[in-house]
Structures are given as structure tokens and as C-alpha cells.
Protein backbone atom coordinates (compact mmCIF):
# COMPACT_ATOMS: atom_id res chain seq x y z
CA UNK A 1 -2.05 2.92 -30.48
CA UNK A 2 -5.50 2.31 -31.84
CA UNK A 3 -8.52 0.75 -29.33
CA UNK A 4 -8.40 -2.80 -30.39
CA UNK A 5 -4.58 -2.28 -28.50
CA UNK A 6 -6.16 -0.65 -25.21
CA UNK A 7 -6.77 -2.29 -21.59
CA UNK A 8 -10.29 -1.37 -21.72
CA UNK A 9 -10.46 -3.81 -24.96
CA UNK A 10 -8.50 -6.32 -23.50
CA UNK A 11 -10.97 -6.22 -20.44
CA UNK A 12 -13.82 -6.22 -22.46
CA UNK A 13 -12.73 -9.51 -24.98
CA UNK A 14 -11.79 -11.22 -22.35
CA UNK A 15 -15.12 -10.66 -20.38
CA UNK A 16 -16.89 -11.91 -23.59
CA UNK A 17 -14.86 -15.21 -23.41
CA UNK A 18 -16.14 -15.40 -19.71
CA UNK A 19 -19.32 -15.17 -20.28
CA UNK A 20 -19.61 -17.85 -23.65
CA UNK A 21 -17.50 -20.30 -21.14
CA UNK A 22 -20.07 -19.46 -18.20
CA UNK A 23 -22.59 -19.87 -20.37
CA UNK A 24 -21.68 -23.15 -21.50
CA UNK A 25 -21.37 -22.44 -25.18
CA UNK A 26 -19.43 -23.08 -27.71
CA UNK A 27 -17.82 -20.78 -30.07
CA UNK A 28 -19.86 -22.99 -32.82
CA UNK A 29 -22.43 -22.80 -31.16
CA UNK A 30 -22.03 -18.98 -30.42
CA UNK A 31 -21.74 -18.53 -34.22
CA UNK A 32 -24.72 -20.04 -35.20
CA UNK A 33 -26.76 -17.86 -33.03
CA UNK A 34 -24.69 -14.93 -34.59
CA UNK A 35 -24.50 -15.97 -38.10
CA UNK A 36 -21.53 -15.67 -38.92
CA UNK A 37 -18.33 -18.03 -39.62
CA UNK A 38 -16.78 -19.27 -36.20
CA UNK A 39 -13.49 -17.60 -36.85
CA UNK A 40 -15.75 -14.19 -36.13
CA UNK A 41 -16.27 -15.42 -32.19
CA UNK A 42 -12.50 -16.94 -32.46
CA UNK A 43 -11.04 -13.54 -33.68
CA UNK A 44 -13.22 -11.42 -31.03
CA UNK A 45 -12.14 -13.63 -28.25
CA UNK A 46 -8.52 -13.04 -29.12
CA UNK A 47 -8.64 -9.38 -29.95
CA UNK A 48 -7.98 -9.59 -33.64
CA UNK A 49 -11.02 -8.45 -34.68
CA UNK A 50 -12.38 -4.96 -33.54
CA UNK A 51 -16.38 -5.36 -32.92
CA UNK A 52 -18.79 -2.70 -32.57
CA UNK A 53 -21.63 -1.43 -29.64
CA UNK A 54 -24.37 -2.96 -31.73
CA UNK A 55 -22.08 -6.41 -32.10
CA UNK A 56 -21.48 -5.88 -28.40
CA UNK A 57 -24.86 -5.56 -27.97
CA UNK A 58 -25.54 -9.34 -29.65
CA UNK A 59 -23.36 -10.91 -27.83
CA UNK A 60 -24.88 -9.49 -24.70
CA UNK A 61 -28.28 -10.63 -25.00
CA UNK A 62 -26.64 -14.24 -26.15
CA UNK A 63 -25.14 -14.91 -22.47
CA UNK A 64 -27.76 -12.82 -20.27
CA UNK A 65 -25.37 -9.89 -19.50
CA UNK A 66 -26.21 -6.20 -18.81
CA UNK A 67 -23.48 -4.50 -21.97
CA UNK A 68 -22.05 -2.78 -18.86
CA UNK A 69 -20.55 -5.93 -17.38
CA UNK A 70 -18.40 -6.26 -20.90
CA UNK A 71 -16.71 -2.60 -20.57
CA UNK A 72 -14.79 -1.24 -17.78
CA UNK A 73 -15.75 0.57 -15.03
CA UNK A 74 -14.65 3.69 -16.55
CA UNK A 75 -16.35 3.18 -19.67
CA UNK A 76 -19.72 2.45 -18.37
């Protein structure tokens, strides 16, 4: 079972599709910030694209959230 499989992943896409919706964003609009396509915030939001801690680390700053809040407890 690779990561992108993992609770701890699920936790942590779902968390970033929290925070965009909290934030009052758009995946669009998310994208633009990003620079990249909006299939890239589509595909992280559903799991089907594996990101990394400095990707994490983007999105992070974008909706005002420590990293920690994305990972679970265990992780952090």
C-alpha cells in the first residue's frame, strides 16, 4: 500500500479541502495563486495526486494554516 492510500493522507487531503472551502476559495482561484492548471487542486483534493512538504507548505500559507493542522496528530 503506498502513502497516497494511507489514513494519514486521507486526513490530510481532506483537511486541505477544509481549509480552501473555509477560506472561501475556489479551486480556480486556488490555482492561480499556485500556478498551476486547476485539475492540480482538483486531483489533491481527491487524493489522486501525491503532493509534497514543500507543496504542502504552499498551500498552507494560501489559507492561514500552521502545516501541522494538515497532518495528523501522529505525524506532527
Amino acid at each position: 500500500m503506498g502513502t497516497i492510500d494511507q489514513a494519514e493522507y486521507r486526513i490530510m487531503v481532506d483537511r486541505l479541502r477544509q481549509a480552501r472551502e473555509k477560506s472561501g476559495l475556489t479551486q480556480d482561484e486556488v490555482a492561480e495563486e499556485l500556478r498551476k492548471p486547476q485539475s492540480y487542486v482538483s486531483k489533491v483534493e481527491n487524493g489522486d495526486r501525491r503532493i509534497d512538504p514543500v507543496e504542502l507548505c504552499y498551500f498552507a500559507a494560501l489559507y492561514g494554516k500552521p502545516i501541522t493542522w494538515f497532518v495528523n496528530e501522529k505525524c506532527a
